[in-house]
N, C-alpha and C. Protein backbone atom coordinates (compact mmCIF):
# COMPACT_ATOMS: atom_id res chain seq x y z
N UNK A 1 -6.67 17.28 37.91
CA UNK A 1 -6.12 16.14 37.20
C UNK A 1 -5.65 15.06 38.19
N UNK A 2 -4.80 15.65 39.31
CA UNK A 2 -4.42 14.38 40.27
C UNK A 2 -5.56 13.73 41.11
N UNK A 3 -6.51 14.46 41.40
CA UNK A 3 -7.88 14.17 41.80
C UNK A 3 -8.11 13.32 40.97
N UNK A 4 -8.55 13.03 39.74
CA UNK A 4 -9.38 11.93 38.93
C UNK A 4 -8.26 11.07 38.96
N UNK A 5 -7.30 11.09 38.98
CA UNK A 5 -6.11 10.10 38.79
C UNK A 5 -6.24 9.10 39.96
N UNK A 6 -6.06 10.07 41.50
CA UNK A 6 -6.83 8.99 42.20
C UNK A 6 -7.75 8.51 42.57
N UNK A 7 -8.97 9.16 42.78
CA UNK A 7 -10.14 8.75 42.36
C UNK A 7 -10.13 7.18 41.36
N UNK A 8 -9.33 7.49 40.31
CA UNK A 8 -9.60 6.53 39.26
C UNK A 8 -8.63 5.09 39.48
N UNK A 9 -7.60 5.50 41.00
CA UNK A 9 -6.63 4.64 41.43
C UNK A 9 -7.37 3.58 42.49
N UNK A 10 -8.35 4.43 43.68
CA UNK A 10 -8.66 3.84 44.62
C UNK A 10 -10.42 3.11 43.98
N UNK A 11 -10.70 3.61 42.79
CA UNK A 11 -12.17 2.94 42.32
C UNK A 11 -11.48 1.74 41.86
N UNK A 12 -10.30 1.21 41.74
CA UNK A 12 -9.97 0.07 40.46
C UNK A 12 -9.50 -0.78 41.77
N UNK A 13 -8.82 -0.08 43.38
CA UNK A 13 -8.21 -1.01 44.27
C UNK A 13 -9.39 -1.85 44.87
N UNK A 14 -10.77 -0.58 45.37
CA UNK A 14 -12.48 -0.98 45.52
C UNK A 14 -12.79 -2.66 44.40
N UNK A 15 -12.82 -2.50 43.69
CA UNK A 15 -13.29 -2.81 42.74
C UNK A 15 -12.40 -4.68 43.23
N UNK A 16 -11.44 -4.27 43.07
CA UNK A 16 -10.54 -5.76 42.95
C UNK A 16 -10.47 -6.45 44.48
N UNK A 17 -10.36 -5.67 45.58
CA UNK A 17 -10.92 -5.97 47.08
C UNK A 17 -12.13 -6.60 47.01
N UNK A 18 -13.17 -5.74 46.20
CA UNK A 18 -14.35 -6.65 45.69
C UNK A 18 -14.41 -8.37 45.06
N UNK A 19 -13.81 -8.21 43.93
CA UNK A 19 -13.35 -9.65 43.26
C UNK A 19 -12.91 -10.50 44.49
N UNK A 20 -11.76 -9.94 45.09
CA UNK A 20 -11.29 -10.99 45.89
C UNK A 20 -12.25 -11.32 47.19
N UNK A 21 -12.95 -10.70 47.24
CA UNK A 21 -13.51 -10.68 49.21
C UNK A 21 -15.39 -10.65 48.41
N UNK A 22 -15.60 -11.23 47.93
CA UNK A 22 -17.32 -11.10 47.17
C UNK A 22 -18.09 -10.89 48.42
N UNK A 23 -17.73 -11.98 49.87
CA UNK A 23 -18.66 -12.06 50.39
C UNK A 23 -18.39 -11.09 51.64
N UNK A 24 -17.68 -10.38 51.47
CA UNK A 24 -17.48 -9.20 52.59
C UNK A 24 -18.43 -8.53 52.41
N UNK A 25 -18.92 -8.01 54.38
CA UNK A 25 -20.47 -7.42 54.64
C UNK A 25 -19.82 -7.26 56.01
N UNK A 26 -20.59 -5.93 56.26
CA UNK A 26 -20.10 -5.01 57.25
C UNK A 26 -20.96 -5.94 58.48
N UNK A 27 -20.03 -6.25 59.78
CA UNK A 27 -20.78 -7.04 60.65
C UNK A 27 -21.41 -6.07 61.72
N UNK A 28 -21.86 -6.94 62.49
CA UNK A 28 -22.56 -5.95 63.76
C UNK A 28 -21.64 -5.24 64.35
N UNK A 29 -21.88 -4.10 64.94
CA UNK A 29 -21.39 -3.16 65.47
C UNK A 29 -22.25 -3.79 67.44
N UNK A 30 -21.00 -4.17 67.99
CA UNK A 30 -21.67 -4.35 69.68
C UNK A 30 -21.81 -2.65 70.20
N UNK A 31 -20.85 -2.11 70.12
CA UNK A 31 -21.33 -0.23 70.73
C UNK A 31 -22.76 -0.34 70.04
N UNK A 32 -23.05 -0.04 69.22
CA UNK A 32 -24.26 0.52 68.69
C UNK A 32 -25.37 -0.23 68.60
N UNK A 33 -25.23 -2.33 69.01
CA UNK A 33 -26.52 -2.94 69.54
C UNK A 33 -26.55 -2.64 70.97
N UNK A 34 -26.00 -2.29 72.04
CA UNK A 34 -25.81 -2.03 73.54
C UNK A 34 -26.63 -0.68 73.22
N UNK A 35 -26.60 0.34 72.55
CA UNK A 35 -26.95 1.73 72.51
C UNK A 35 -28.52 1.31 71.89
N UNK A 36 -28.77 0.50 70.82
CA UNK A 36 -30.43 0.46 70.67
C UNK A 36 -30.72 -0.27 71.48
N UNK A 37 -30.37 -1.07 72.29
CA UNK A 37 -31.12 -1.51 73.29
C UNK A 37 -31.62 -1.10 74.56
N UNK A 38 -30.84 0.38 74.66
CA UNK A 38 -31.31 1.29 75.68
C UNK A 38 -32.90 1.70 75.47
N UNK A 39 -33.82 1.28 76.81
CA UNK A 39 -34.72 1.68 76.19
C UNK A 39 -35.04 2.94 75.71
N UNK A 40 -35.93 3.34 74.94
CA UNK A 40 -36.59 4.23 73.88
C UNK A 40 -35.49 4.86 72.81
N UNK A 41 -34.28 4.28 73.09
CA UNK A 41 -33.13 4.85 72.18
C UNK A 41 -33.36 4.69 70.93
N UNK A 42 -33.76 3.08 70.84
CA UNK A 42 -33.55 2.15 69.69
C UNK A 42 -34.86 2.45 68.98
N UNK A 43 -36.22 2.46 70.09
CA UNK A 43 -37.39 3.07 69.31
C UNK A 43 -37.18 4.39 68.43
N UNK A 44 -36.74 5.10 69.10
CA UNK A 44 -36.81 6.94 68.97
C UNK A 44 -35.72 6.67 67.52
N UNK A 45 -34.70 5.90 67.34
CA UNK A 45 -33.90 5.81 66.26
C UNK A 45 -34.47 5.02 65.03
N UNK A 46 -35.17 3.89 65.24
CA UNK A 46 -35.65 3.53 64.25
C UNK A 46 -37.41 4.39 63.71
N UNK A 47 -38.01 5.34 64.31
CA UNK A 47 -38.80 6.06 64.29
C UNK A 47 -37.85 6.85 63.58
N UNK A 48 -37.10 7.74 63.54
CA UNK A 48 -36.26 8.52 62.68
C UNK A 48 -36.01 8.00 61.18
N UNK A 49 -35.37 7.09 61.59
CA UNK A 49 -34.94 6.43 60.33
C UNK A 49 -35.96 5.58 59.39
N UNK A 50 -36.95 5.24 59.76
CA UNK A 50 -37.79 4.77 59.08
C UNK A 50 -36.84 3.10 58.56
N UNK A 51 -36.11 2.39 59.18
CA UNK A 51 -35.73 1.65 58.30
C UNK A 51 -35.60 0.62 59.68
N UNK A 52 -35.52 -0.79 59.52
CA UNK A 52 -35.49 -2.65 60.06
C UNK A 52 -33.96 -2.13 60.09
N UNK A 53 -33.39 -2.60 61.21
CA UNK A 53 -32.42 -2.67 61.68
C UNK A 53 -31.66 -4.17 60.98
N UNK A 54 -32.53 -4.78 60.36
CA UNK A 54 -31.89 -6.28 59.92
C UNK A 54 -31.60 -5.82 58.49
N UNK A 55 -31.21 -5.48 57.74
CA UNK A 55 -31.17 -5.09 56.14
C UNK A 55 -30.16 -5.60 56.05
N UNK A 56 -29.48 -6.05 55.12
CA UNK A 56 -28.16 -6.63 54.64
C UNK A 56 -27.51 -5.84 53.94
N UNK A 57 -26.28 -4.89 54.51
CA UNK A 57 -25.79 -3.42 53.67
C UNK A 57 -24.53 -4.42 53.58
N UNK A 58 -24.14 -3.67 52.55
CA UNK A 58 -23.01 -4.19 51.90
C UNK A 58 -21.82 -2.59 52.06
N UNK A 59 -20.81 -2.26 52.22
CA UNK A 59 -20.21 -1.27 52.55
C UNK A 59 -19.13 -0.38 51.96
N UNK A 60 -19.81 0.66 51.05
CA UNK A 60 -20.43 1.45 51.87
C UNK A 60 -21.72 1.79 50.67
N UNK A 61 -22.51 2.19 52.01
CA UNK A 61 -24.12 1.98 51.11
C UNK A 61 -24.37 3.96 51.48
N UNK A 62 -24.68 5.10 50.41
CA UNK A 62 -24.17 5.91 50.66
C UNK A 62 -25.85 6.75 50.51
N UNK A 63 -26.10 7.46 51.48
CA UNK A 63 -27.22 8.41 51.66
C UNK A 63 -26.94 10.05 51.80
N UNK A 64 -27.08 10.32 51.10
CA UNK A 64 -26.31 11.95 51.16
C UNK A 64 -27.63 12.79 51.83
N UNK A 65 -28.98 12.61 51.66
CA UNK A 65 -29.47 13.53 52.51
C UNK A 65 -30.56 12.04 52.91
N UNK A 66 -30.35 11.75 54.31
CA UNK A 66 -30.99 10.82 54.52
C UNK A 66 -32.93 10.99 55.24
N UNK A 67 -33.24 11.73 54.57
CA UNK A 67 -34.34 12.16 55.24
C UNK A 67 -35.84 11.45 54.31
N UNK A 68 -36.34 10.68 55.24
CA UNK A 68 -37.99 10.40 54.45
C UNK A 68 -37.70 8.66 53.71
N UNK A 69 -36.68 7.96 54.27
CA UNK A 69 -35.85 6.92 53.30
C UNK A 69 -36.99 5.71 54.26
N UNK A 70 -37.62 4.83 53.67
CA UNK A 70 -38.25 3.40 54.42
C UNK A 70 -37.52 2.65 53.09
N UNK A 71 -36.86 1.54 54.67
CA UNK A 71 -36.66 0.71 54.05
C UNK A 71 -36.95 -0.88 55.06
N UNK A 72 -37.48 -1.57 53.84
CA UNK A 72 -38.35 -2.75 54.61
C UNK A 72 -36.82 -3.86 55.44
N UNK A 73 -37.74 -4.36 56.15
CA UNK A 73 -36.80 -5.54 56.38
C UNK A 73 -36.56 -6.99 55.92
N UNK A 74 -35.16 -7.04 55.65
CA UNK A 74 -34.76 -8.07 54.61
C UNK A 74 -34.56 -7.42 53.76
N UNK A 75 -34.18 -6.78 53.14
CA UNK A 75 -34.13 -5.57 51.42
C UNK A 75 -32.16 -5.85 51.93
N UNK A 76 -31.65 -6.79 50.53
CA UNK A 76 -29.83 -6.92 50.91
C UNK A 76 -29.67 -5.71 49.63
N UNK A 77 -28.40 -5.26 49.68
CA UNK A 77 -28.15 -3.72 49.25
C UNK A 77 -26.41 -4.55 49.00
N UNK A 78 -26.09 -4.05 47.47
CA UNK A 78 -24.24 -4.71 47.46
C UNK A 78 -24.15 -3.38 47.78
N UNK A 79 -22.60 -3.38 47.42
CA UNK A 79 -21.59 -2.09 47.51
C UNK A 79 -21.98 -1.02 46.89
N UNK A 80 -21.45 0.34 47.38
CA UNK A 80 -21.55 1.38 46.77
C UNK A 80 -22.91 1.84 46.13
N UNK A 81 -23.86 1.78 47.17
CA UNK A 81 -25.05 2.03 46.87
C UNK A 81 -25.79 3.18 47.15
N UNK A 82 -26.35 4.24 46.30
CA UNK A 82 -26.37 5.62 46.58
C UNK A 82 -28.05 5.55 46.81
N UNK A 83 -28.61 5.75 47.73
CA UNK A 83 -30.22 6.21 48.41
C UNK A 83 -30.70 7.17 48.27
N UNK A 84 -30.85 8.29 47.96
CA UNK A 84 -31.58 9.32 47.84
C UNK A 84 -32.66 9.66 49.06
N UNK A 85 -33.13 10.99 49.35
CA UNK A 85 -33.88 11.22 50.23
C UNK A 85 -35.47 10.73 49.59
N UNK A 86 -36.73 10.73 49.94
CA UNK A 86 -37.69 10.28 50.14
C UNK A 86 -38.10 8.84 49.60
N UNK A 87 -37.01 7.86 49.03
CA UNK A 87 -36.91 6.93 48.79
C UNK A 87 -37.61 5.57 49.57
N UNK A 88 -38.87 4.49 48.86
CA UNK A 88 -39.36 3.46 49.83
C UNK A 88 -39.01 2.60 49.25
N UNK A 89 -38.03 1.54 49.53
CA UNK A 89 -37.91 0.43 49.57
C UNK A 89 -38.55 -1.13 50.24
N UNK A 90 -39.45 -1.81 49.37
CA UNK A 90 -40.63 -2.57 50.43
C UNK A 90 -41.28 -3.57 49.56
N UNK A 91 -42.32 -4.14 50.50
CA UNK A 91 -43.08 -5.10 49.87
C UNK A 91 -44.00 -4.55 48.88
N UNK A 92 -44.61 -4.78 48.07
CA UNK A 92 -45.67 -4.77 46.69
C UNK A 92 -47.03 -4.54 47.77
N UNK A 93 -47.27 -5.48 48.40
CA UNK A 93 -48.77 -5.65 49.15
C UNK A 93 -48.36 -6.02 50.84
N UNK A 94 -47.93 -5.12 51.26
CA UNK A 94 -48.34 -5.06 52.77
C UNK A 94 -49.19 -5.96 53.83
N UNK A 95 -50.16 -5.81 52.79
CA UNK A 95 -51.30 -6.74 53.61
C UNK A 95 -51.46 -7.75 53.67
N UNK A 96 -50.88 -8.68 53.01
CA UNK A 96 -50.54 -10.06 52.33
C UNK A 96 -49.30 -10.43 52.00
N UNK A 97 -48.24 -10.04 52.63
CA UNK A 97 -46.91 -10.58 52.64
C UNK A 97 -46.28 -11.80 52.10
N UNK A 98 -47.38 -12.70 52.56
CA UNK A 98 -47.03 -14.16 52.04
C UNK A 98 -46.67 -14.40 50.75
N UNK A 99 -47.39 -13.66 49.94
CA UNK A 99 -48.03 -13.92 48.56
C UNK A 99 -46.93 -13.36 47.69
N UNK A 100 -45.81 -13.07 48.54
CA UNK A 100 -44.61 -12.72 47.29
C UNK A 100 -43.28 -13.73 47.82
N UNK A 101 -43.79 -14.48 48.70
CA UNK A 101 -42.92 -15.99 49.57
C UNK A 101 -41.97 -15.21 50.05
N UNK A 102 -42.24 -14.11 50.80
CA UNK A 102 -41.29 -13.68 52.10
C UNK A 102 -40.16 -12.67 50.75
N UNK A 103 -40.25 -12.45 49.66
CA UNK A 103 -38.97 -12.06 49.18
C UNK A 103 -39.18 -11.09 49.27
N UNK A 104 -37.52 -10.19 49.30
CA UNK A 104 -37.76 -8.53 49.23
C UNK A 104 -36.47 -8.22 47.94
N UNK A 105 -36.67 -7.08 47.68
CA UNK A 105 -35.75 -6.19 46.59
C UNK A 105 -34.09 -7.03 47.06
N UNK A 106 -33.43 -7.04 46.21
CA UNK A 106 -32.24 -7.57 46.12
C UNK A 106 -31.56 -6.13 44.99
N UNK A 107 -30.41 -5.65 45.79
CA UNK A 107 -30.02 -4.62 45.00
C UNK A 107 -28.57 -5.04 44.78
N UNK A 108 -28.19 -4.29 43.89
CA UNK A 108 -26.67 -5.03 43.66
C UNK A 108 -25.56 -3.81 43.47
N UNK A 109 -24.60 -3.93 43.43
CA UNK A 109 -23.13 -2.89 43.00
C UNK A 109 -23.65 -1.80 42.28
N UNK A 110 -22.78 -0.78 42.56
CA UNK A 110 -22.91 0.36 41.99
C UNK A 110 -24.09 0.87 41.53
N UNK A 111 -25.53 0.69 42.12
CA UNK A 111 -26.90 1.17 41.78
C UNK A 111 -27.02 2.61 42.28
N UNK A 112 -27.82 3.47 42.03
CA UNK A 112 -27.61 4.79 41.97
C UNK A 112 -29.70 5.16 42.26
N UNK A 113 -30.20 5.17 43.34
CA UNK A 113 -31.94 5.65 43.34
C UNK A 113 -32.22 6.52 43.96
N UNK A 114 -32.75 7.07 42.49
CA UNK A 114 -32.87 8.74 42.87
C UNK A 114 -34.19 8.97 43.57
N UNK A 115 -34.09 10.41 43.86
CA UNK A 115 -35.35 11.04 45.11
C UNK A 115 -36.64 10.63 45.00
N UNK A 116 -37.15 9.77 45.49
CA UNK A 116 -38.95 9.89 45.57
C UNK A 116 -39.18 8.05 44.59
N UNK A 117 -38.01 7.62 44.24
CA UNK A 117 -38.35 6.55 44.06
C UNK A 117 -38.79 5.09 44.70
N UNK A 118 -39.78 4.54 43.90
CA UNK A 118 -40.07 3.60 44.44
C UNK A 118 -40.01 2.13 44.86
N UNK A 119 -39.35 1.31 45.31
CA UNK A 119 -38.95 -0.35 44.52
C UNK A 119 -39.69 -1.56 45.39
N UNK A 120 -41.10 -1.85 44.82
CA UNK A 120 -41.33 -2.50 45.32
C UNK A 120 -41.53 -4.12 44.79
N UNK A 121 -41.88 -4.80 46.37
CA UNK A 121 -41.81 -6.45 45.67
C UNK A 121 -40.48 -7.24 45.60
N UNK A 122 -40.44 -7.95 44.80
CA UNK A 122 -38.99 -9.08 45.15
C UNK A 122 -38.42 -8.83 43.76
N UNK A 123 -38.12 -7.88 43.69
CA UNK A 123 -37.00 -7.24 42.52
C UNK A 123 -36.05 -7.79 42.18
N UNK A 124 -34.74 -7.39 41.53
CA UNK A 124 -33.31 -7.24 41.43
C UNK A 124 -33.56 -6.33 40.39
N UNK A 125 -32.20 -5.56 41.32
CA UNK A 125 -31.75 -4.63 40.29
C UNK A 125 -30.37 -4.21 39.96
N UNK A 126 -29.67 -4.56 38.63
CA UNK A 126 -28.18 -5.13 38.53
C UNK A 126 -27.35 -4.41 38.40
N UNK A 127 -26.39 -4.68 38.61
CA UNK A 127 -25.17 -3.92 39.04
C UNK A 127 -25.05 -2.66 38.09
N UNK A 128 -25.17 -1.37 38.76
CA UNK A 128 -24.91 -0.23 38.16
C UNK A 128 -25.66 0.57 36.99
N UNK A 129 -27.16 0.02 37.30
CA UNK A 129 -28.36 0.31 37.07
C UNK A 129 -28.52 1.81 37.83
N UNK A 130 -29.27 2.57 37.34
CA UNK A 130 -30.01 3.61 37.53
C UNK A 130 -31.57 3.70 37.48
N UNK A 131 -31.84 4.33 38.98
CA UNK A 131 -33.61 4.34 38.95
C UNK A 131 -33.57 5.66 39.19
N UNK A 132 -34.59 6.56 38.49
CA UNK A 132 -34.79 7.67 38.05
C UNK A 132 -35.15 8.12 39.44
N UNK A 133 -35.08 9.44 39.56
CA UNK A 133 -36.48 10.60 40.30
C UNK A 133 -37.70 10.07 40.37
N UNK A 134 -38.39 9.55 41.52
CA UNK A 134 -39.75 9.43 40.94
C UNK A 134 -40.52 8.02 40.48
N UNK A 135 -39.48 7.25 40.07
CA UNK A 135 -39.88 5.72 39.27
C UNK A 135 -40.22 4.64 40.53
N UNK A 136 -41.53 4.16 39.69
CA UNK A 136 -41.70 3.24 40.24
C UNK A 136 -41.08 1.45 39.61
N UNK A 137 -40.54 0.89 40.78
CA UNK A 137 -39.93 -0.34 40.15
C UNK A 137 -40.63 -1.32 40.84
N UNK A 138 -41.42 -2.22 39.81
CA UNK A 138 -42.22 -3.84 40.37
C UNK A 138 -41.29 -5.04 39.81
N UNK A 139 -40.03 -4.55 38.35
CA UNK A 139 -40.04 -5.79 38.01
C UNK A 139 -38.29 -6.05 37.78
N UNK A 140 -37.43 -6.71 37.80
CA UNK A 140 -36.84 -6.81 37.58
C UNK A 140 -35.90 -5.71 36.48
N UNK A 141 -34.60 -5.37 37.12
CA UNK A 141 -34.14 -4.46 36.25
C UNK A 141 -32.56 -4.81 36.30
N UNK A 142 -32.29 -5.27 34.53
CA UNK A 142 -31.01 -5.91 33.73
C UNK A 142 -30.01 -4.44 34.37
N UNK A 143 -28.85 -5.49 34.63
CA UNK A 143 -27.28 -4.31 34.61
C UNK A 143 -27.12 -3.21 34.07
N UNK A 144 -27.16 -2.18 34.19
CA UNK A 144 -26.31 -0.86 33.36
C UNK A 144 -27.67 -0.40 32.24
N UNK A 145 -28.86 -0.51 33.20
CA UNK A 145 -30.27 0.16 32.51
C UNK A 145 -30.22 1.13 33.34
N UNK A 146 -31.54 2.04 32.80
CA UNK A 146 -31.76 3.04 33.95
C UNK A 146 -33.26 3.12 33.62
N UNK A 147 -34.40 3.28 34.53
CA UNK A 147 -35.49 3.12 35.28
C UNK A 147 -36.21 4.11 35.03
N UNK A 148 -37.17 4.75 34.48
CA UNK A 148 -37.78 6.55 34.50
C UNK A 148 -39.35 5.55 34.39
N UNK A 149 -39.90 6.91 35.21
CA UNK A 149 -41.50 6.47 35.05
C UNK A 149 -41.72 5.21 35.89
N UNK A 150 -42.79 4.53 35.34
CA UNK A 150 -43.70 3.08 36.02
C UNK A 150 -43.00 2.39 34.85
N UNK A 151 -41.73 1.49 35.70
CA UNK A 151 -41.01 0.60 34.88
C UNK A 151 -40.92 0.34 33.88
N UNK A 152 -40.31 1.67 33.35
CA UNK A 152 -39.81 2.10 31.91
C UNK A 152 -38.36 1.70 31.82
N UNK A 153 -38.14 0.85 31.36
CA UNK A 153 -36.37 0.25 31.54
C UNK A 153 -35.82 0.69 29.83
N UNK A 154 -34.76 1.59 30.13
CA UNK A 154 -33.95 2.62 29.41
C UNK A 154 -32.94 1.31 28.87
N UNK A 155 -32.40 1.14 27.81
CA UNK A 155 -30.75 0.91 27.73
C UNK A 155 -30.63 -0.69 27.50
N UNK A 156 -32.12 -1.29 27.29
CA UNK A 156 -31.96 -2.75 27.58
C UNK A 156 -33.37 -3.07 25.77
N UNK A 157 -33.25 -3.90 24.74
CA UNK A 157 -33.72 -4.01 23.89
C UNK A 157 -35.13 -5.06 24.57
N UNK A 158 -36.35 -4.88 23.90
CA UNK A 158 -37.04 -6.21 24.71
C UNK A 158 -36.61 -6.90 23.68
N UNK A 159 -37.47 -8.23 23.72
CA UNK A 159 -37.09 -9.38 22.65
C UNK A 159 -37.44 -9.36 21.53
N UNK A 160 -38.88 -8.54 21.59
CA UNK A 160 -39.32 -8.67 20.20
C UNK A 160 -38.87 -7.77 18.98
N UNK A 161 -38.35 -6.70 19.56
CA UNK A 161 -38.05 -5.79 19.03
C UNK A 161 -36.48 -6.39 18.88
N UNK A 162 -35.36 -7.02 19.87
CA UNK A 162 -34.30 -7.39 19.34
C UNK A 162 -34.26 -8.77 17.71
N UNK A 163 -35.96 -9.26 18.22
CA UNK A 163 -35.77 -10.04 16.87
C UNK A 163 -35.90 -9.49 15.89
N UNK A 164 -36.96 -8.77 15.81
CA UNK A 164 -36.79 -7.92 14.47
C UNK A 164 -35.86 -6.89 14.03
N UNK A 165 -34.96 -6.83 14.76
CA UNK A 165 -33.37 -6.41 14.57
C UNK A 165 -32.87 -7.09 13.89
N UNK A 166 -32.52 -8.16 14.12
CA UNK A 166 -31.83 -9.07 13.81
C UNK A 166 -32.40 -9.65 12.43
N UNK A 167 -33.58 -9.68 12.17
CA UNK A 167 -33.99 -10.53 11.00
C UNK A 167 -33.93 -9.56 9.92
N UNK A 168 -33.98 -7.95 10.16
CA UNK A 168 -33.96 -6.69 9.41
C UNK A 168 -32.66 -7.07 8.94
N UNK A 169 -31.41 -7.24 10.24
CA UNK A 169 -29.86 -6.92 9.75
C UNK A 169 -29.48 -8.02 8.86
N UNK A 170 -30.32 -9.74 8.94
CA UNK A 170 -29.93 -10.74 7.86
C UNK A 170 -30.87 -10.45 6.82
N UNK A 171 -31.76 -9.99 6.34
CA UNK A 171 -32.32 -9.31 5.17
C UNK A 171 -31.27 -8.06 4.64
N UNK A 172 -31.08 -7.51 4.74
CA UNK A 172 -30.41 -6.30 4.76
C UNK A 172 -28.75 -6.95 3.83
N UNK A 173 -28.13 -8.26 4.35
CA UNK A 173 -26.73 -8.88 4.13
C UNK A 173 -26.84 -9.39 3.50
């Protein structure tokens, strides 16, 4: 019980540090550009990690088993962002870069992407969204959805179907 209590104390202090400080982002670390610049350090580390040393993390961006993770360069990541192991984060077409005008995935607060998923192209995906096990993401994905399959978006009505909601519920009154 005192566990969730604070837990539920220091998520609400997070949260309002947030409000006030939006544009807080973890800066360079000089120890650790002096250390990749040793030669083969910085190779042998980004060979590990599979990931551009330029990414825009927002802090703290959280990988619990970090193994098999690419992530492109330029891909900005907000707060509290959970990665999953075999996870690729990247361009749509590789071979032709241009053709998406340099953009990459834009991820936002509290997103949650699970193992083996995919997000490619110049995305967003909104705050506290969920991408499944497995899913592939090409297109844009609304706040507080969640992602399963080849951009199957959970939790969000499309339009046509919200109109005929709506014209059912004023027939209906």
């Amino acid at each position: 019980m005192v566990s969730q209590v604070e837990r539920a104390i220091l998520r609400w202090l997070e949260c309002r540090v947030e409000r006030r400080y939006p544009d807080a982002v973890v800066g360079p670390n000089p120890l650790a550009a002096r250390l990749l610049q040793t030669p083969g350090i910085g190779r042998a580390l980004g060979w590990l990690l599979n990931c551009r040393l330029d990414c825009r993390l927002r802090s703290p961006l959280l990988m619990p088993i970090p193994m098999g993770i690419v992530i492109e360069r330029g891909v900005e990541f907000g707060s509290r962002v959970t990665v999953m192991h075999q996870v690729t984060i990247g361009r749509k077409d590789p071979v032709a870069p241009e053709a998406q005008g340099g953009k990459l995935a834009a991820i936002e607060d509290n997103v949650f992407i699970g193992a083996g998923a995919k997000v490619l192209g110049p995305v967003r995906i909104g705050r506290g969204a969920i991408v499944g096990a497995n899913a592939v993401v090409t297109r844009d994905v609304p706040s507080h959805c969640t992602v399963v399959g080849a951009n199957r978006i959970l939790g969000v009505d499309p339009p046509a179907v919200a109109a005929a909601r709506r014209e059912e519920a004023a027939t209906l009154s």
